[in-house]
C-alpha atoms as a PDB file:
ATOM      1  CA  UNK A   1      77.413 107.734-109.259  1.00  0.00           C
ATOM      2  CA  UNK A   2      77.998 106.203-112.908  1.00  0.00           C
ATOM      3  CA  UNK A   3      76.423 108.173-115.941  1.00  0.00           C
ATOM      4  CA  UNK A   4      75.621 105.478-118.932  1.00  0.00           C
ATOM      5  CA  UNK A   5      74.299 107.262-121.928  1.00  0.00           C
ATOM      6  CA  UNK A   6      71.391 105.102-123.845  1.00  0.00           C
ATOM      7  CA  UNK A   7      68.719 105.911-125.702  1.00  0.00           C
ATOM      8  CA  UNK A   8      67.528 109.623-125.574  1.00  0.00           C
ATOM      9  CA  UNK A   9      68.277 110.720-122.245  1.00  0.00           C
ATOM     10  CA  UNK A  10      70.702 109.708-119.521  1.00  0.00           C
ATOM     11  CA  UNK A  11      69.912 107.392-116.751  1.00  0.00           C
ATOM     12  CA  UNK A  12      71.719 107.364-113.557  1.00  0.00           C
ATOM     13  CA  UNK A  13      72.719 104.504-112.273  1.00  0.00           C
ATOM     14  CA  UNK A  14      73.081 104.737-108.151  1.00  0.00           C
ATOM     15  CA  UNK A  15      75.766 102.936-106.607  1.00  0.00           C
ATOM     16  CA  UNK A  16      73.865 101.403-103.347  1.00  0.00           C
ATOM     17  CA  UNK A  17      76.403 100.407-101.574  1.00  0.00           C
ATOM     18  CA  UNK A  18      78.323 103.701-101.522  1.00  0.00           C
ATOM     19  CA  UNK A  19      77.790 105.270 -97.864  1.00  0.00           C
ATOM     20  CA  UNK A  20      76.153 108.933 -97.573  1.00  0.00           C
ATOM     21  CA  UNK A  21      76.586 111.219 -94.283  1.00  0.00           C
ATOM     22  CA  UNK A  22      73.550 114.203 -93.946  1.00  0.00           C
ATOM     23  CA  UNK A  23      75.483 116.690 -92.371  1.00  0.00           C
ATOM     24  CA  UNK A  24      72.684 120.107 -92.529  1.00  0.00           C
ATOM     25  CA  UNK A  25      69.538 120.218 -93.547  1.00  0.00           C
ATOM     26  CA  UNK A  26      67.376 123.334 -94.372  1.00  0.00           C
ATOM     27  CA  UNK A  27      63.262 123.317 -95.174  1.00  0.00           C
ATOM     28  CA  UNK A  28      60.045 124.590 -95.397  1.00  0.00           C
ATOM     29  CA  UNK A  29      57.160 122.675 -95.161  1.00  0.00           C
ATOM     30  CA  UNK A  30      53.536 123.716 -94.894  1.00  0.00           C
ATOM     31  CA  UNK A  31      51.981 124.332 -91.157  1.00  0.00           C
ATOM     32  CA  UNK A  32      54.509 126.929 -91.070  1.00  0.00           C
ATOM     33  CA  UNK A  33      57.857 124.649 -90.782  1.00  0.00           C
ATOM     34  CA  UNK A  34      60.321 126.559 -91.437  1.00  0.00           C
ATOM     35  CA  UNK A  35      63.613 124.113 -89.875  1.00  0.00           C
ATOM     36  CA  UNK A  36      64.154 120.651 -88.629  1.00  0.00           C
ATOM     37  CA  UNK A  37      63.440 121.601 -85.241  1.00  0.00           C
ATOM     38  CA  UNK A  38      59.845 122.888 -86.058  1.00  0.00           C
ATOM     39  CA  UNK A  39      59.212 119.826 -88.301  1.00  0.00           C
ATOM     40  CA  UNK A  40      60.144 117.301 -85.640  1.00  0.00           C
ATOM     41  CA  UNK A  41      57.572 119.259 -83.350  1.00  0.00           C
ATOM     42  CA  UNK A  42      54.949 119.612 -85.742  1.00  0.00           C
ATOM     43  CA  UNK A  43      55.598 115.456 -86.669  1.00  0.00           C
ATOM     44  CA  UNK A  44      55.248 115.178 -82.716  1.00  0.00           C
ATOM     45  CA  UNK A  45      52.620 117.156 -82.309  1.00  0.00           C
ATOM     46  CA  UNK A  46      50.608 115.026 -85.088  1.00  0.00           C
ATOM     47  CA  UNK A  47      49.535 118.498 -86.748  1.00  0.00           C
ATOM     48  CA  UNK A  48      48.179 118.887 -90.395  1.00  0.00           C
ATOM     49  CA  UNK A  49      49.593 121.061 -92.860  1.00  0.00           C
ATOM     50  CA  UNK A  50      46.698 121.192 -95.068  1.00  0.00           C
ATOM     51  CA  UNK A  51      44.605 124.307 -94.522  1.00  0.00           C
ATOM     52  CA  UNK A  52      41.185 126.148 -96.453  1.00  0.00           C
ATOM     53  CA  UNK A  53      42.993 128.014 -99.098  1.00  0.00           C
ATOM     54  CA  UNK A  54      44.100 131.715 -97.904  1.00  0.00           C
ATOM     55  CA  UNK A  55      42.389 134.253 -99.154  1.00  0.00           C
ATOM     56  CA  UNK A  56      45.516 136.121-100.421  1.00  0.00           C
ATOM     57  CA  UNK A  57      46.693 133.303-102.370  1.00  0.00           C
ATOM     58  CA  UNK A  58      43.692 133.540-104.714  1.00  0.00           C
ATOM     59  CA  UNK A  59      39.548 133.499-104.356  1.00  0.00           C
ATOM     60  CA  UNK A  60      38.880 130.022-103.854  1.00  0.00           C
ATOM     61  CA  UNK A  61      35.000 130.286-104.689  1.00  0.00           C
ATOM     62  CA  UNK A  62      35.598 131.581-107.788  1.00  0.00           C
ATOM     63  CA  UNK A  63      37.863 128.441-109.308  1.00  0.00           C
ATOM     64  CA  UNK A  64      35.643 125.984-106.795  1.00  0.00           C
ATOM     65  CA  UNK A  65      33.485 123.322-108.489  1.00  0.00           C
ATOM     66  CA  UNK A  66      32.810 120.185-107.015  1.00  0.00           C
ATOM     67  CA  UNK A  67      32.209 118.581-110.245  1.00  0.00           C
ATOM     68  CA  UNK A  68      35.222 116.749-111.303  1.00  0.00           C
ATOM     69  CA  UNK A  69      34.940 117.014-115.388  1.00  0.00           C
ATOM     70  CA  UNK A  70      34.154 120.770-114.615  1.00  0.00           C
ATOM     71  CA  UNK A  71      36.816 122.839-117.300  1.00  0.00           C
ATOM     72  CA  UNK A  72      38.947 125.619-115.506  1.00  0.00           C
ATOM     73  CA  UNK A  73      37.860 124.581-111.799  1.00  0.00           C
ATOM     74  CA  UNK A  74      39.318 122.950-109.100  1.00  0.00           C
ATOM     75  CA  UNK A  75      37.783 120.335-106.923  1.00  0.00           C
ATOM     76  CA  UNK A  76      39.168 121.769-103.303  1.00  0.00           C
ATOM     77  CA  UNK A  77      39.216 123.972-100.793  1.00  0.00           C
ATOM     78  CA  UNK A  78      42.331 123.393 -99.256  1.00  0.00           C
ATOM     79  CA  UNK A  79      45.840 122.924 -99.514  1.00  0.00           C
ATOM     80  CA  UNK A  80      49.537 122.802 -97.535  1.00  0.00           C
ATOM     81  CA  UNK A  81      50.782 126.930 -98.348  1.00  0.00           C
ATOM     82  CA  UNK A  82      54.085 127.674 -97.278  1.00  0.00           C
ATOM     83  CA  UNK A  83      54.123 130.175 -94.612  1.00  0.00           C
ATOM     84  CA  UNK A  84      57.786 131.782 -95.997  1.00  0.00           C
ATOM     85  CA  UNK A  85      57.996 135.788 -97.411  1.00  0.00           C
ATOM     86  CA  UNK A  86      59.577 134.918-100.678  1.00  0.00           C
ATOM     87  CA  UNK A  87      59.278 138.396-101.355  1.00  0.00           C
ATOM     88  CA  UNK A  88      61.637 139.308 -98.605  1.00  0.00           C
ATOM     89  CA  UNK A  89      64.571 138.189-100.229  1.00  0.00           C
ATOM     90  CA  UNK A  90      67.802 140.398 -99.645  1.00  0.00           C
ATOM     91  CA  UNK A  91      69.467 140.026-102.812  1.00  0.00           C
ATOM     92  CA  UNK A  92      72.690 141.924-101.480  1.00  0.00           C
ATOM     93  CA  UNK A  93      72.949 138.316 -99.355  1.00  0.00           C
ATOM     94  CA  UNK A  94      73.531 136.549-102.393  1.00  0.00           C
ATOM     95  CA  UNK A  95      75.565 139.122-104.045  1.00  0.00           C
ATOM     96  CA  UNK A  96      72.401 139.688-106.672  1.00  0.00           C
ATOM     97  CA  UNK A  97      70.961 143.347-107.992  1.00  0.00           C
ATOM     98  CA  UNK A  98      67.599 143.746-107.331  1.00  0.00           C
ATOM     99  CA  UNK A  99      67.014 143.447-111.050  1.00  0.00           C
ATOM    100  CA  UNK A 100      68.199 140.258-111.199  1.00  0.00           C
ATOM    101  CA  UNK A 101      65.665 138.997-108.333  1.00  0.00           C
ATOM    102  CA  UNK A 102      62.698 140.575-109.897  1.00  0.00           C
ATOM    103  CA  UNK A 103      63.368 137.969-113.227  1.00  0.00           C
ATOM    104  CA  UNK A 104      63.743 135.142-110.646  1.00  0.00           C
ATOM    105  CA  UNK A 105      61.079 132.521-109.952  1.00  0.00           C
ATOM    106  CA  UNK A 106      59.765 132.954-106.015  1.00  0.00           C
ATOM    107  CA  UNK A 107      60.768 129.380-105.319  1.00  0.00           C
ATOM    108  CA  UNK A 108      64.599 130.021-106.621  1.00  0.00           C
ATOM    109  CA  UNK A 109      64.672 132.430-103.941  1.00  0.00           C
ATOM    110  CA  UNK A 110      63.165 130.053-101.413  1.00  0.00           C
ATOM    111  CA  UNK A 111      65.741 126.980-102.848  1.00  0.00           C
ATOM    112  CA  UNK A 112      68.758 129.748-102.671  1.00  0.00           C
ATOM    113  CA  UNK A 113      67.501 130.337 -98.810  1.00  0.00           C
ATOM    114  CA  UNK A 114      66.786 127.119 -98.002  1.00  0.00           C
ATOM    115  CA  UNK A 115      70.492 125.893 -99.193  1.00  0.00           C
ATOM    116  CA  UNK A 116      72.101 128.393 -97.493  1.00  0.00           C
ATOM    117  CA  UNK A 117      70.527 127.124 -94.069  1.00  0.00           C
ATOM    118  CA  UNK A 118      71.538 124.184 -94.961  1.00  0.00           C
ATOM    119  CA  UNK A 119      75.067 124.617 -95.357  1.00  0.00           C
ATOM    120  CA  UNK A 120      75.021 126.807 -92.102  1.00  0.00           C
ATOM    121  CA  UNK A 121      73.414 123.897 -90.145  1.00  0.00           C
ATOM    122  CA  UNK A 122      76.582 121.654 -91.520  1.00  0.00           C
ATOM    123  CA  UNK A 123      78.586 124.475 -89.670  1.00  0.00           C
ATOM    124  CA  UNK A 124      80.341 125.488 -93.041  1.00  0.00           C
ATOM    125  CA  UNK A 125      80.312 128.865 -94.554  1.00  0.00           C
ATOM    126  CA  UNK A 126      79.979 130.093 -98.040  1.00  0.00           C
ATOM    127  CA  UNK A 127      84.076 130.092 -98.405  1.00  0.00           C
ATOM    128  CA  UNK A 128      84.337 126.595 -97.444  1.00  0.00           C
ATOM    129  CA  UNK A 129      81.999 125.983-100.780  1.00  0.00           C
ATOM    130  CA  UNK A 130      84.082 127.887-102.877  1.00  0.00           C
ATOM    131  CA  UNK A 131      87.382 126.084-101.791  1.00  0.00           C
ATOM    132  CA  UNK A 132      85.625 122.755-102.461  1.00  0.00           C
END
């Protein structure tokens, strides 16, 4: 990849013809995906992710309005939830104090999780990282 500075901000200019290998992937998708394996199923299966909004994410009659220019409101019912306990998080894992993981945002806990399954479904450990 080539970096040309211009103008305010950079822009990244992608080399097309430059080959890439995918060598692990790690996810989690809404319908309760939570690796490849389940996602090819659920893409199989033709299932929808998209659910009525669960009542321990937050009250969804009280933000409800169907009007669109209504201020504050929101014009569904439904959405795609992930199905993941970001709030099981063993910071030990990732050599963290529990301190530290209390400042962190929920989905940098799910993006630290999710790239470690990653790497471990490219069969290469955290050492092999470091030597890189």
């Amino acid at each position: 990849m080539n970096i040309h500075r211009g103008g305010d901000a950079p822009q990244h200019v992608i080399d097309s013809t430059q080959p890439i290998a995918v060598i692990g992937i790690g996810c989690r998708f809404p319908g309760g995906i939570q690796d490849a394996e389940s996602y090819w199923n659920f893409l199989l299966e033709k299932n929808c992710g998209i659910v009525d909004i669960p009542a321990d994410r937050w009250n969804a009659d009280a933000f409800y309005d169907p009007e669109p220019d209504a201020r504050g409101k929101m014009r569904t019912r439904w959405g795609g939830f992930l199905a993941s306990d970001v709030f099981g998080f063993d910071p030990s894992f990732f050599d963290m104090s529990p301190r530290e993981v209390t400042t962190m945002d929920p989905q940098q806990r799910l993006a630290l999780q999710v790239a470690f399954e990653a790497v471990q479904d490219a069969h290469r450990t955290l050492a092999d990282l470091r030597s890189a």
